[in-house]
PDB file of N, CA and C in Angstrom:
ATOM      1  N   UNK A   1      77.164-169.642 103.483  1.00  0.00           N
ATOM      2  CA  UNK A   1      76.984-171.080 103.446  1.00  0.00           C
ATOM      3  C   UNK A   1      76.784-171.571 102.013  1.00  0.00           C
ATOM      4  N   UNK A   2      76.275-170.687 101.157  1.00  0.00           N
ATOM      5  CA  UNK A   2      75.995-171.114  99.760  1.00  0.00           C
ATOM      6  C   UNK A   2      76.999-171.496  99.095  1.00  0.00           C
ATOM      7  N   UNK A   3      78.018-170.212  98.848  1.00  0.00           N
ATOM      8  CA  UNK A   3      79.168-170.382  98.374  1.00  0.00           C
ATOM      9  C   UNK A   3      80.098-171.520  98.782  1.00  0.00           C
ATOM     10  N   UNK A   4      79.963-171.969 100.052  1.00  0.00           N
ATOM     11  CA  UNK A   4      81.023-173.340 100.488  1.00  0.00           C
ATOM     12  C   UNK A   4      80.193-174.130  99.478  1.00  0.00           C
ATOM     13  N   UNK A   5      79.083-174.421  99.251  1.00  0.00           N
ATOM     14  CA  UNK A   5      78.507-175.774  98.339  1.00  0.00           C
ATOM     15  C   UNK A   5      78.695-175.092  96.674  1.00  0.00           C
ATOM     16  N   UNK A   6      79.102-173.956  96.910  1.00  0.00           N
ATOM     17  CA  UNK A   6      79.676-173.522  94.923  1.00  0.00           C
ATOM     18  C   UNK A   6      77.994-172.595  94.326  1.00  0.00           C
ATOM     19  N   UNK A   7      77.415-172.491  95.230  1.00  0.00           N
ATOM     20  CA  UNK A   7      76.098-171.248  94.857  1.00  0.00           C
ATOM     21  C   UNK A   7      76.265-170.238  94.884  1.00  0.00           C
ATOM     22  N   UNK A   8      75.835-169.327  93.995  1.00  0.00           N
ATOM     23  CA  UNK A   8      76.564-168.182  93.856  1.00  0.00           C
ATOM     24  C   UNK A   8      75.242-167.255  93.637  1.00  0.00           C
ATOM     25  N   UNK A   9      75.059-166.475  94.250  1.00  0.00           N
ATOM     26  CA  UNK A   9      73.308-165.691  94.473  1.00  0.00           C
ATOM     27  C   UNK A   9      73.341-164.018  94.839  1.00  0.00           C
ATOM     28  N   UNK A  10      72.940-163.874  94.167  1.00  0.00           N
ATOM     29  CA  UNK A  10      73.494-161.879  94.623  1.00  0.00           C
ATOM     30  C   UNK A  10      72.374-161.443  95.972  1.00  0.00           C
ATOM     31  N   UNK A  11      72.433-160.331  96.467  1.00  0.00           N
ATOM     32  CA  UNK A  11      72.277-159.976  97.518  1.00  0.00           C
ATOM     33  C   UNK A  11      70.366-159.485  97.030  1.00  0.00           C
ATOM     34  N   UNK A  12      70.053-159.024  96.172  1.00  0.00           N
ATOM     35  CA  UNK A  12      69.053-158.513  95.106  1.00  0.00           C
ATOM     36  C   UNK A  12      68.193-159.742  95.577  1.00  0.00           C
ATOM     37  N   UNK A  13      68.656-160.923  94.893  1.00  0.00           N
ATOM     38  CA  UNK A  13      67.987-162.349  94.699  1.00  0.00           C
ATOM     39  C   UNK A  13      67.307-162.435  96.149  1.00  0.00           C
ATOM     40  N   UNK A  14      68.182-162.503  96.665  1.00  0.00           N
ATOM     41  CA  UNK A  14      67.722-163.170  98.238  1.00  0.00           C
ATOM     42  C   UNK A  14      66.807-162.173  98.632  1.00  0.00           C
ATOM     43  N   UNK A  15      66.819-161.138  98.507  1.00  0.00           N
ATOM     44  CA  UNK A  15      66.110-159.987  99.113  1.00  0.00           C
ATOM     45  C   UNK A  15      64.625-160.470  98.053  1.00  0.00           C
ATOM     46  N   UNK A  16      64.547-160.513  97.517  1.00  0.00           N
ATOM     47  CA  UNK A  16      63.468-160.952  96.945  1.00  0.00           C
ATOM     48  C   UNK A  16      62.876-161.875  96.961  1.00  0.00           C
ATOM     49  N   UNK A  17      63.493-163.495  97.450  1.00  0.00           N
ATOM     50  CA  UNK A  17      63.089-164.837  97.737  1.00  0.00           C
ATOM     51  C   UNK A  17      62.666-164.178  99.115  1.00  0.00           C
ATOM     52  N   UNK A  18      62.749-163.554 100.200  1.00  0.00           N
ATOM     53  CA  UNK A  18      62.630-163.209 101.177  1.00  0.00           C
ATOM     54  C   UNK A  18      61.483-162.584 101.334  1.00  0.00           C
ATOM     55  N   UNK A  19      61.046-161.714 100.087  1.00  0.00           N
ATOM     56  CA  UNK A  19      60.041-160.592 100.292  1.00  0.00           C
ATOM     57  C   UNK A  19      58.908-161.576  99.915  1.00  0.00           C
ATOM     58  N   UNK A  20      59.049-162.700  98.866  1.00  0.00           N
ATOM     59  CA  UNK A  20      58.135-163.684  98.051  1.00  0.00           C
ATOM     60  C   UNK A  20      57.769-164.811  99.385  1.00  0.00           C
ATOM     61  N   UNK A  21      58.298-164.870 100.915  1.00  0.00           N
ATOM     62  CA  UNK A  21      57.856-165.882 101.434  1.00  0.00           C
ATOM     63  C   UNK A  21      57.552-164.889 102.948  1.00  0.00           C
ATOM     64  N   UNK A  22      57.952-163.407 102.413  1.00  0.00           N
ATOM     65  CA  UNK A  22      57.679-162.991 103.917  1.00  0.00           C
ATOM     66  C   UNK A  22      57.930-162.851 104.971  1.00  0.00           C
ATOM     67  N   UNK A  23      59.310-162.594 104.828  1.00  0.00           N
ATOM     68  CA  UNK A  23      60.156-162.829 106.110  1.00  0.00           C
ATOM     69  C   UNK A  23      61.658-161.734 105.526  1.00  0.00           C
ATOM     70  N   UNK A  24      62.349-161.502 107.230  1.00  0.00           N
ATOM     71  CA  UNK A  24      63.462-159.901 107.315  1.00  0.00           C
ATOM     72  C   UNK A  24      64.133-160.353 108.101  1.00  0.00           C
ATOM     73  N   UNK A  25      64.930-159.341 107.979  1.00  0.00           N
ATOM     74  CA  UNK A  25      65.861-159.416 108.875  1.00  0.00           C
ATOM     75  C   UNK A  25      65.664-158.950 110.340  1.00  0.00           C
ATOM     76  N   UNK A  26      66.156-159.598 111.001  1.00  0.00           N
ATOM     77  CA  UNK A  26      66.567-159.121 112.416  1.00  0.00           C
ATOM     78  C   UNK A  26      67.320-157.972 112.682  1.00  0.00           C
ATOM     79  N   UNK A  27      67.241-156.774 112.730  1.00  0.00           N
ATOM     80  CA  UNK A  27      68.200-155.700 113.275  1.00  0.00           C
ATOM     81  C   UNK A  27      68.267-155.878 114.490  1.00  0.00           C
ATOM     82  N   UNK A  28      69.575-155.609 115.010  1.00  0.00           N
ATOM     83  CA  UNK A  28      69.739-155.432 116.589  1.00  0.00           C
ATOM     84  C   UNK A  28      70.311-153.885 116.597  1.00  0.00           C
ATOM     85  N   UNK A  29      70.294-152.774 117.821  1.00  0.00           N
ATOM     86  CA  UNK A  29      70.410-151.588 117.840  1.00  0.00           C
ATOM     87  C   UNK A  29      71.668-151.688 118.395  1.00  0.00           C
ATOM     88  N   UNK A  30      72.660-150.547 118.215  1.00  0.00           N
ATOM     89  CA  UNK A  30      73.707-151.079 119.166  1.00  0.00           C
ATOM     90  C   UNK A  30      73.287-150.102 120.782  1.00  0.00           C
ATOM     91  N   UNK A  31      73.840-150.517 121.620  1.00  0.00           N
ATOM     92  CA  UNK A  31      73.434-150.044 122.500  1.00  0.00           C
ATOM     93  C   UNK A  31      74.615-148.705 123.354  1.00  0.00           C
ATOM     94  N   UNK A  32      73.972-147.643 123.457  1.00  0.00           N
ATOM     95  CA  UNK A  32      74.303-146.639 123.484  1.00  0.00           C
ATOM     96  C   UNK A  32      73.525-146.034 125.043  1.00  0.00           C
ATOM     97  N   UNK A  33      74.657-146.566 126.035  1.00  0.00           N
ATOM     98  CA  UNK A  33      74.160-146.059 127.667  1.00  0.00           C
ATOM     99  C   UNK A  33      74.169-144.406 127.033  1.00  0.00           C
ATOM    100  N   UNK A  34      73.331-143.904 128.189  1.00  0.00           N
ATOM    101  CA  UNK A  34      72.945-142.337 128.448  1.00  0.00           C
ATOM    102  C   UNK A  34      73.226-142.011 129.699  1.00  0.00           C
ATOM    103  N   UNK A  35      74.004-140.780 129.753  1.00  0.00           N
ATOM    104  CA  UNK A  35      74.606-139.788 131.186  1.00  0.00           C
ATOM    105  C   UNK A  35      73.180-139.345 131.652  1.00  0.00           C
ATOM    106  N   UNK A  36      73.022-139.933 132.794  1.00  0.00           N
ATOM    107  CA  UNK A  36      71.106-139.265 133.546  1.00  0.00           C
ATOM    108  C   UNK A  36      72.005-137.538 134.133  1.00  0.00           C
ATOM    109  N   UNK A  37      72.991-137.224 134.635  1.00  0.00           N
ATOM    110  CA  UNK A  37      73.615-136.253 135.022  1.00  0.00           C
ATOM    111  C   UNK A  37      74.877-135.646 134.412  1.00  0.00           C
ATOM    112  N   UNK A  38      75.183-134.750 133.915  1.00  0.00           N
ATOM    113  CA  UNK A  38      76.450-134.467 132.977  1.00  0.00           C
ATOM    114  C   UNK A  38      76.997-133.614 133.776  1.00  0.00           C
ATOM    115  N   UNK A  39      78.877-133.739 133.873  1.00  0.00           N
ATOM    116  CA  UNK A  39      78.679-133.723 135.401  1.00  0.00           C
ATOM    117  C   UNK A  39      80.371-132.875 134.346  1.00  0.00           C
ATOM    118  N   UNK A  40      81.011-131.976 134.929  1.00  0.00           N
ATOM    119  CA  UNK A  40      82.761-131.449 134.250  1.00  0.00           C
ATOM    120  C   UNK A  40      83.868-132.459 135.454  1.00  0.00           C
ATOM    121  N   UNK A  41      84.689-132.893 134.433  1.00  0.00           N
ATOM    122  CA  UNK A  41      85.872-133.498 135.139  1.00  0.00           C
ATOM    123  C   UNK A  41      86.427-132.407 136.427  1.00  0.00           C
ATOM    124  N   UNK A  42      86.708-131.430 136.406  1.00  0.00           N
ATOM    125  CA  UNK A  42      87.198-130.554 137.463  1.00  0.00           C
ATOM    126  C   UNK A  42      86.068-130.882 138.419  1.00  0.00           C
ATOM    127  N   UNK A  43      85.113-131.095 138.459  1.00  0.00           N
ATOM    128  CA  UNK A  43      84.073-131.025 139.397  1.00  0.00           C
ATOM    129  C   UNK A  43      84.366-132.254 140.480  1.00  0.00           C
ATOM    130  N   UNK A  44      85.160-132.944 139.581  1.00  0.00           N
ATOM    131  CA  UNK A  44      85.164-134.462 140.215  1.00  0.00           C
ATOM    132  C   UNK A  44      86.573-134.535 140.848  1.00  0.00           C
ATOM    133  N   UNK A  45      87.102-134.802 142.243  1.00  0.00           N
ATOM    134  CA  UNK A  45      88.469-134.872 142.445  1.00  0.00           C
ATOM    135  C   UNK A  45      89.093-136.687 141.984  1.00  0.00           C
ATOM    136  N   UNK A  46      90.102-136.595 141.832  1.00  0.00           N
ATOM    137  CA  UNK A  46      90.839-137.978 141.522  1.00  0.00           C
ATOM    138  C   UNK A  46      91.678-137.760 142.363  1.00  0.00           C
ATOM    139  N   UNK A  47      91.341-138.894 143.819  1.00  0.00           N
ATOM    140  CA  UNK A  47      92.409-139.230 145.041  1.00  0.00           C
ATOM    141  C   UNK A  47      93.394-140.062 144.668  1.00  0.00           C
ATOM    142  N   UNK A  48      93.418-141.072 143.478  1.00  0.00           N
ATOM    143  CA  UNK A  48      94.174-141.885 143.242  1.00  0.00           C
ATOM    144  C   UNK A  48      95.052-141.519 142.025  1.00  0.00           C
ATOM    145  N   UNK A  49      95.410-140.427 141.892  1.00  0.00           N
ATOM    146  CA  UNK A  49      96.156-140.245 140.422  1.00  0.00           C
ATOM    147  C   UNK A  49      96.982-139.899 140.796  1.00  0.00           C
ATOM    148  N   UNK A  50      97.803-139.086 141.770  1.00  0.00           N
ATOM    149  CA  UNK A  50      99.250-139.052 141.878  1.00  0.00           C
ATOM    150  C   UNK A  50      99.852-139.499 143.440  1.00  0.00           C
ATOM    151  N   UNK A  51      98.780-141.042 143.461  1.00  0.00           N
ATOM    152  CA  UNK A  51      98.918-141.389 144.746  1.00  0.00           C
ATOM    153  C   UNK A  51     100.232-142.090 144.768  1.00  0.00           C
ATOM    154  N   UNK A  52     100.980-142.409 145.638  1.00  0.00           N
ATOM    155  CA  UNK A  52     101.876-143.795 145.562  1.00  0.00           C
ATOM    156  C   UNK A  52     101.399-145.316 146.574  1.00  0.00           C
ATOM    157  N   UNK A  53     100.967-146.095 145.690  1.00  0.00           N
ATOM    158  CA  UNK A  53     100.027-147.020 146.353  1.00  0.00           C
ATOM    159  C   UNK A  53     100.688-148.388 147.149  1.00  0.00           C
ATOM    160  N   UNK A  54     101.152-148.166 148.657  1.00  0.00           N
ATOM    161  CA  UNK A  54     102.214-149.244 149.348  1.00  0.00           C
ATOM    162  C   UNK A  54     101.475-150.358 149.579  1.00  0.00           C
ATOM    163  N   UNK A  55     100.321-150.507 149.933  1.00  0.00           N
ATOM    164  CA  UNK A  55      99.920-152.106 150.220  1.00  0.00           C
ATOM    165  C   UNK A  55      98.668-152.502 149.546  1.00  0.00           C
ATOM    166  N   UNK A  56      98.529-153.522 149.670  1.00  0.00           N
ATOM    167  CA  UNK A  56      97.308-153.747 148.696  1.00  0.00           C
ATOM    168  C   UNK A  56      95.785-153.612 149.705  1.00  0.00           C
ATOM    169  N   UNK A  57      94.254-153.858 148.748  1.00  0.00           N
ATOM    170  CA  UNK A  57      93.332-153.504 149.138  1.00  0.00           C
ATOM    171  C   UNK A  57      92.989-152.115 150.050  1.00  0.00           C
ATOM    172  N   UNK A  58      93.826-151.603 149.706  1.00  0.00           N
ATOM    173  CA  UNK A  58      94.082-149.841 150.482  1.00  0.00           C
ATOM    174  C   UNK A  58      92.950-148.939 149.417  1.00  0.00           C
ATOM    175  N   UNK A  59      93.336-149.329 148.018  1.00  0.00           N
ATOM    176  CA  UNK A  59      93.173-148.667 146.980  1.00  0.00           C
ATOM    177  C   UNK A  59      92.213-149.534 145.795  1.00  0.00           C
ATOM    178  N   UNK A  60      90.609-149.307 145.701  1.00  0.00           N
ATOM    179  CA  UNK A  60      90.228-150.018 144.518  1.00  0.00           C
ATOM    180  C   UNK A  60      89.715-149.296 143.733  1.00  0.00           C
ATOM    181  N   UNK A  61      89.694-149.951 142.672  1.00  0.00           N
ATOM    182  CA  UNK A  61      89.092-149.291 141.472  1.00  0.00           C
ATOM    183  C   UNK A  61      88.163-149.947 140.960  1.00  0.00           C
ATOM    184  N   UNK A  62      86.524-149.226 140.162  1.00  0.00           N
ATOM    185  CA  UNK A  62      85.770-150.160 139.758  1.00  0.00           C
ATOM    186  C   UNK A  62      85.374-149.689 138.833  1.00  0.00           C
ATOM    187  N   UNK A  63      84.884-150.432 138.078  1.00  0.00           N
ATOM    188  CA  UNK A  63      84.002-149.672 136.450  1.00  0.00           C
ATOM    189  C   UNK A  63      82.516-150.953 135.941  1.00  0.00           C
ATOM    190  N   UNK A  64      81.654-150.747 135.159  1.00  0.00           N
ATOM    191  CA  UNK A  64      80.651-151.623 135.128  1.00  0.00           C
ATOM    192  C   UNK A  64      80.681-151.506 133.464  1.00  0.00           C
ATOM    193  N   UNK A  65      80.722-152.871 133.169  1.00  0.00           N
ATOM    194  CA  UNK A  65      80.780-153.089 131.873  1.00  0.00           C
ATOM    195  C   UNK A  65      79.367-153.534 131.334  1.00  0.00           C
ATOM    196  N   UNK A  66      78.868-153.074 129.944  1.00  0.00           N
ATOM    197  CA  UNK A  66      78.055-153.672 129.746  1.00  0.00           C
ATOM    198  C   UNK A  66      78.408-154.718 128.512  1.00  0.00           C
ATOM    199  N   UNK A  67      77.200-155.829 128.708  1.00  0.00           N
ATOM    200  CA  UNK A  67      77.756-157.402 128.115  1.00  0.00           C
ATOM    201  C   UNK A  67      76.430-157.605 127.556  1.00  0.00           C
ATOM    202  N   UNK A  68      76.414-157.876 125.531  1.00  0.00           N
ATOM    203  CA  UNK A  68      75.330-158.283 125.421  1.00  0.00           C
ATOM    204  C   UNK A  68      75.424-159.809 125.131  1.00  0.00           C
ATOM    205  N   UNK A  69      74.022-160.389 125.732  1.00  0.00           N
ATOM    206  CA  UNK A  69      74.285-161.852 125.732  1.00  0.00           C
ATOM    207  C   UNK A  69      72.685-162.518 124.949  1.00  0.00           C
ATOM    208  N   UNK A  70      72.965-163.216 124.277  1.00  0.00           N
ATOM    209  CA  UNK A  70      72.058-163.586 123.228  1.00  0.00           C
ATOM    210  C   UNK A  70      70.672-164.364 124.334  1.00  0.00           C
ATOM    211  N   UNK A  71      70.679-164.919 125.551  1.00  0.00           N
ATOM    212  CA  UNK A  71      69.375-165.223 125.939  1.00  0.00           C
ATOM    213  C   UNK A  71      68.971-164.072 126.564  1.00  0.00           C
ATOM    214  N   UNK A  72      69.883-163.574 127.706  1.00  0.00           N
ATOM    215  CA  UNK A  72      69.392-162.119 128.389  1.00  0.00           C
ATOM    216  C   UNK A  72      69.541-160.993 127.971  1.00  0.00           C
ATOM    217  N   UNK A  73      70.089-160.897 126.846  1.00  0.00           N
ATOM    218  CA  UNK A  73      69.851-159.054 126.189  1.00  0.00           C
ATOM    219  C   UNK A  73      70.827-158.568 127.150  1.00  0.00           C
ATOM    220  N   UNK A  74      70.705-157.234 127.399  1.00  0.00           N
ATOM    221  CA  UNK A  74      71.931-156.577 128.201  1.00  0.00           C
ATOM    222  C   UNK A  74      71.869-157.254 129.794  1.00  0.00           C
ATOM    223  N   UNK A  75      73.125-157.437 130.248  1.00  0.00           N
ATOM    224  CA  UNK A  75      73.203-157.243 131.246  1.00  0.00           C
ATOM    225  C   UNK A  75      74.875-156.693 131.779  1.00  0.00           C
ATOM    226  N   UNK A  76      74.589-156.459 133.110  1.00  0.00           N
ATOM    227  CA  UNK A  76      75.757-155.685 133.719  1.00  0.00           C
ATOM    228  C   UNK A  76      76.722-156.269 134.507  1.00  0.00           C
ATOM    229  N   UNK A  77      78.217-156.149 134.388  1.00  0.00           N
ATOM    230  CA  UNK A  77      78.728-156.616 135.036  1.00  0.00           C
ATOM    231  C   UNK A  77      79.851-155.401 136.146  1.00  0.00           C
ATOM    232  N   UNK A  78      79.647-155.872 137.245  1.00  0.00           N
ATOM    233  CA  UNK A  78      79.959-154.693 138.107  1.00  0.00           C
ATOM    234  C   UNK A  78      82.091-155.431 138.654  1.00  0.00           C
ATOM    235  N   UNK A  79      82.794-154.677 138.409  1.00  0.00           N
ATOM    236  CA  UNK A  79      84.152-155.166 138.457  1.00  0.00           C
ATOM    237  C   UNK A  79      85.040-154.222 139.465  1.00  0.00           C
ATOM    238  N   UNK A  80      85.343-154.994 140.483  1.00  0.00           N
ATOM    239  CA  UNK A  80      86.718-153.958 141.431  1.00  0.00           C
ATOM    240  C   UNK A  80      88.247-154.625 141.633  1.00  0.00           C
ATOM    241  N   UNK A  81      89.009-153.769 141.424  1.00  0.00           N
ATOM    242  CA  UNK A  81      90.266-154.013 140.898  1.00  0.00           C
ATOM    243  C   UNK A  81      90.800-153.287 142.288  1.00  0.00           C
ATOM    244  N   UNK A  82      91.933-153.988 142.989  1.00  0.00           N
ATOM    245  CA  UNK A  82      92.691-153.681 143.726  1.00  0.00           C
ATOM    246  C   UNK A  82      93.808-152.968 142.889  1.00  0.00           C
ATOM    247  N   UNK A  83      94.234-151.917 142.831  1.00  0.00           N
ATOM    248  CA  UNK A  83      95.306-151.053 142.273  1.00  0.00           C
ATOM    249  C   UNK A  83      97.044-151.450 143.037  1.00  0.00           C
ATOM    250  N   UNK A  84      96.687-151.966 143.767  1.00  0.00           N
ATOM    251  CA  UNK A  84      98.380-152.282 144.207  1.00  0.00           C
ATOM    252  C   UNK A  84      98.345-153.503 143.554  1.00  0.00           C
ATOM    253  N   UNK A  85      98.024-154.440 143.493  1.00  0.00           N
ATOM    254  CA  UNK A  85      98.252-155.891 142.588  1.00  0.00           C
ATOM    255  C   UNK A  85      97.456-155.630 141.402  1.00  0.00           C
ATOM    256  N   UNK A  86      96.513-154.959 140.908  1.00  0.00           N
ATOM    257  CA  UNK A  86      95.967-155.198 139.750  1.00  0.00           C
ATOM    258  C   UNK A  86      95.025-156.836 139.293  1.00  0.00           C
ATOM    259  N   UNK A  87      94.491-157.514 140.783  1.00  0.00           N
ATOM    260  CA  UNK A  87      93.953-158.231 141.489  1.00  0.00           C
ATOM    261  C   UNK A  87      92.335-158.151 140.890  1.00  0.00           C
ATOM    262  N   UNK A  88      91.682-158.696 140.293  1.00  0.00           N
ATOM    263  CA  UNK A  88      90.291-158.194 140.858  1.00  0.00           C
ATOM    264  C   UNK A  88      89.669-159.206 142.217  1.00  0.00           C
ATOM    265  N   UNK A  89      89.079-158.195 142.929  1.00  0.00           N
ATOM    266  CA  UNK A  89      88.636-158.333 144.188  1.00  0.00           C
ATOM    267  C   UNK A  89      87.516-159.231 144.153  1.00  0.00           C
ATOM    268  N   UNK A  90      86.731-158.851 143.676  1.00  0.00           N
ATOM    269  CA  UNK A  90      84.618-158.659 143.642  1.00  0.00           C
ATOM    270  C   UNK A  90      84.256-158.181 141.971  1.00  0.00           C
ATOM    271  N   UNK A  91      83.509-159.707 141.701  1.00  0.00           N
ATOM    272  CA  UNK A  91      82.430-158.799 140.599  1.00  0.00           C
ATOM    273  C   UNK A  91      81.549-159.158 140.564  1.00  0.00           C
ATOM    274  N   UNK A  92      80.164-158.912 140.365  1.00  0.00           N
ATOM    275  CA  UNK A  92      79.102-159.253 140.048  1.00  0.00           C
ATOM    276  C   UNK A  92      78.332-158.806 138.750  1.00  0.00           C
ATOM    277  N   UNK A  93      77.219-159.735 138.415  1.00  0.00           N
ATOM    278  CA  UNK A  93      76.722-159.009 137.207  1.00  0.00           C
ATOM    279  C   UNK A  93      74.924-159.260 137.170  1.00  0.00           C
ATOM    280  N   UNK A  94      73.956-158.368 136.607  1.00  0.00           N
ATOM    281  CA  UNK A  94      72.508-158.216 136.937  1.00  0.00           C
ATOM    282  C   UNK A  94      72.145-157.957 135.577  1.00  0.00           C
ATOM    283  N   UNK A  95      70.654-158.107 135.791  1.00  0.00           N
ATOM    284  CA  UNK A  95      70.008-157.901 134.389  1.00  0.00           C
ATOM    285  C   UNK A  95      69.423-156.532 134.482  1.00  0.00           C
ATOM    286  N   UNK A  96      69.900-155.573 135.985  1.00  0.00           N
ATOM    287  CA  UNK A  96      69.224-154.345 135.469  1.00  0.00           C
ATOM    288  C   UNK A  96      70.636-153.638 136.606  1.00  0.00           C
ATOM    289  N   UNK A  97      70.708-152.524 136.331  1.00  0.00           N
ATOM    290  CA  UNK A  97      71.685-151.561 136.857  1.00  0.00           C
ATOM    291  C   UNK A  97      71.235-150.506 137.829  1.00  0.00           C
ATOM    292  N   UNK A  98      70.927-151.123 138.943  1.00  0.00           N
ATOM    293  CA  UNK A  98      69.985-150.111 139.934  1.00  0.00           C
ATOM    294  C   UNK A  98      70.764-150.083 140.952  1.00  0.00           C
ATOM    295  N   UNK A  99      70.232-149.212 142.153  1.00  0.00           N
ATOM    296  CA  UNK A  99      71.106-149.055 143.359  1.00  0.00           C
ATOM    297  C   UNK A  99      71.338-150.578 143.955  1.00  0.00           C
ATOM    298  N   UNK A 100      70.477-151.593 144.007  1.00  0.00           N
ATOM    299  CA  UNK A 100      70.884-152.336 144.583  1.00  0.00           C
ATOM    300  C   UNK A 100      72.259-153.240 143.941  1.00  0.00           C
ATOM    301  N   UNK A 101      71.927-152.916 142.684  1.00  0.00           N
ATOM    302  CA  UNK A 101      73.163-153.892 142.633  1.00  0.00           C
ATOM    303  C   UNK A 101      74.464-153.352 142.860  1.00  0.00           C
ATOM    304  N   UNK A 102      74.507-151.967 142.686  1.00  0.00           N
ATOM    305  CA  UNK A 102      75.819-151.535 143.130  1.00  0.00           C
ATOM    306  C   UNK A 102      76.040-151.400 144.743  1.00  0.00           C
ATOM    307  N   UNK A 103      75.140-151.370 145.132  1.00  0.00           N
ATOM    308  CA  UNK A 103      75.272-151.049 146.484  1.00  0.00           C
ATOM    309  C   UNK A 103      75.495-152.296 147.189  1.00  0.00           C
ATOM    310  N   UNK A 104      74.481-153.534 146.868  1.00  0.00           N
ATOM    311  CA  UNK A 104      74.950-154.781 147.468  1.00  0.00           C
ATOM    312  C   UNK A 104      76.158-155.214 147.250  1.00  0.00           C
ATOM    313  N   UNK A 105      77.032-154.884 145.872  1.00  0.00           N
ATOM    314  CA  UNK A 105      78.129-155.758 145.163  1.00  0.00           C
ATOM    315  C   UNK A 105      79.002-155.027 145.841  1.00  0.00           C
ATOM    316  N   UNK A 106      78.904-153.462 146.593  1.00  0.00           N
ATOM    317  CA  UNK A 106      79.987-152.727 147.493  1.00  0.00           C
ATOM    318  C   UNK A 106      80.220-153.301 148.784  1.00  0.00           C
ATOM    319  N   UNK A 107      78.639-153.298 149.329  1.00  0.00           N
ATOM    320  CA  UNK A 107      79.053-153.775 150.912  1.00  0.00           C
ATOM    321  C   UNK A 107      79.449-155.428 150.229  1.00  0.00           C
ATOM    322  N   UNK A 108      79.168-156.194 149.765  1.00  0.00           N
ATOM    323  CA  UNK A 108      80.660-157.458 149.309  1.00  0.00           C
ATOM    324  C   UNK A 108      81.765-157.464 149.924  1.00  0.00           C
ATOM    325  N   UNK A 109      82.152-156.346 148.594  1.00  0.00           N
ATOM    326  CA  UNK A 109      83.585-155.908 148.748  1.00  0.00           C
ATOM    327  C   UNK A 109      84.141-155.645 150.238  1.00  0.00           C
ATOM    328  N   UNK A 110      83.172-154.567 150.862  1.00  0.00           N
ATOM    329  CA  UNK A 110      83.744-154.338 151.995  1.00  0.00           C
ATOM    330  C   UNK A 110      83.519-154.956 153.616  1.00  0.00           C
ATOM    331  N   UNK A 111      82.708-156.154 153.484  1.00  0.00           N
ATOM    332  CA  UNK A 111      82.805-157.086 154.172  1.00  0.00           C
ATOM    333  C   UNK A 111      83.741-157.936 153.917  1.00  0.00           C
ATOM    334  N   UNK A 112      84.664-158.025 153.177  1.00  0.00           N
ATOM    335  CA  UNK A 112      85.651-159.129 152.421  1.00  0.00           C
ATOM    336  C   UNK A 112      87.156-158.334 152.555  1.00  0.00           C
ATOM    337  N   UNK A 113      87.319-156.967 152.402  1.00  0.00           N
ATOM    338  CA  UNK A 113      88.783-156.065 152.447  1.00  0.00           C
ATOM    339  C   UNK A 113      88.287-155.047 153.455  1.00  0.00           C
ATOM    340  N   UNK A 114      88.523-155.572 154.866  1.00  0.00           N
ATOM    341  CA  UNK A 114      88.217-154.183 155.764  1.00  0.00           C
ATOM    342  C   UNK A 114      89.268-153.168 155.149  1.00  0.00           C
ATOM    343  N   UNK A 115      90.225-153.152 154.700  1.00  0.00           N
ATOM    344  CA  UNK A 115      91.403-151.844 154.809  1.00  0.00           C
ATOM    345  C   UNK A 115      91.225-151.132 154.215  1.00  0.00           C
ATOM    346  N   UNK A 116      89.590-151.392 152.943  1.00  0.00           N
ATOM    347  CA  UNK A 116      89.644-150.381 152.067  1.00  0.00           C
ATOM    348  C   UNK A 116      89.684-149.167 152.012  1.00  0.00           C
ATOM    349  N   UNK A 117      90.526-148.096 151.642  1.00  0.00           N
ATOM    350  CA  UNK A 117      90.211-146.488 152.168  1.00  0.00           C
ATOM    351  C   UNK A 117      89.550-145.663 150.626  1.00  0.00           C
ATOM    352  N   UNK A 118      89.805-146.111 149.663  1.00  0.00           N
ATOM    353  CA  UNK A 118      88.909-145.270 148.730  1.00  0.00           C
ATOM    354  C   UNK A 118      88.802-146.434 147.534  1.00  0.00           C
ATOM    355  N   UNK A 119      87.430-146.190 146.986  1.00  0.00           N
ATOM    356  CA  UNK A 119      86.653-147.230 146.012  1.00  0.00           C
ATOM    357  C   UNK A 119      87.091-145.436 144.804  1.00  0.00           C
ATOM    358  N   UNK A 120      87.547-145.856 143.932  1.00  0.00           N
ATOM    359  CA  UNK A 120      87.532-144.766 142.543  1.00  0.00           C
ATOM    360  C   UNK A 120      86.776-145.149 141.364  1.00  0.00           C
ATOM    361  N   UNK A 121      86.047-144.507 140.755  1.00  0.00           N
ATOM    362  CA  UNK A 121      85.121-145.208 139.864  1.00  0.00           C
ATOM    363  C   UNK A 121      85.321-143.790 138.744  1.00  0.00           C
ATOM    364  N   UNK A 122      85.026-144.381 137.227  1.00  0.00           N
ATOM    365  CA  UNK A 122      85.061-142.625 136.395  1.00  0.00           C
ATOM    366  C   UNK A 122      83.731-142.089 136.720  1.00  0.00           C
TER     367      UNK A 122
END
């Protein structure tokens, strides 16, 4: 902002007008989810990888993103993707990532697409 009005102030300066009135910076951490279970890909089967997918809501896919948002800090957004249209179905999003929210945001889904035959998640 200085420089648009033609002020020109080194990084030193400020750090020091700063230390002279008492006041820092804000760090934010980046946020780095943790595996509670570490689990080998072979362990896990994938029904949908060399499926051929004929009608829709047969086949979804879901993944949960995390979103940081400047009043609520993290929160989660839970997303299912129909794989024959590439559709999303159902999403929801919470300020904490517990069974209920996945579990409520499923039965959703499956009060809404009876035909579903497999939900795939990584």
């Amino acid at each position: 902002m200085l420089e648009l009005e033609g002020i020109y102030i080194s990084k030193r300066t400020v750090g020091n007008y700063m230390k002279d009135m008492n006041i820092g910076s804000v760090y934010r951490r980046k946020y780095k989810p943790t595996k509670s279970v570490k689990t080998k890909d072979e362990d896990l089967p994938n029904n949908t990888k060399d499926t051929h997918i004929k009608r829709p809501h047969h086949y979804v896919a879901t993944d949960i993103t995390y979103i940081h948002t400047k009043q609520d800090g993290w929160v989660y957004q839970i997303t299912f993707i129909d794989l024959y249209s590439r559709k999303v179905l159902h999403y929801g999003v919470s300020n904490k990532m517990d069974d209920e929210f996945m579990s409520s945001n499923t039965e959703i889904l499956l009060r809404k697409y009876k035909d579903i035959r497999i939900i795939h998640r990584d």
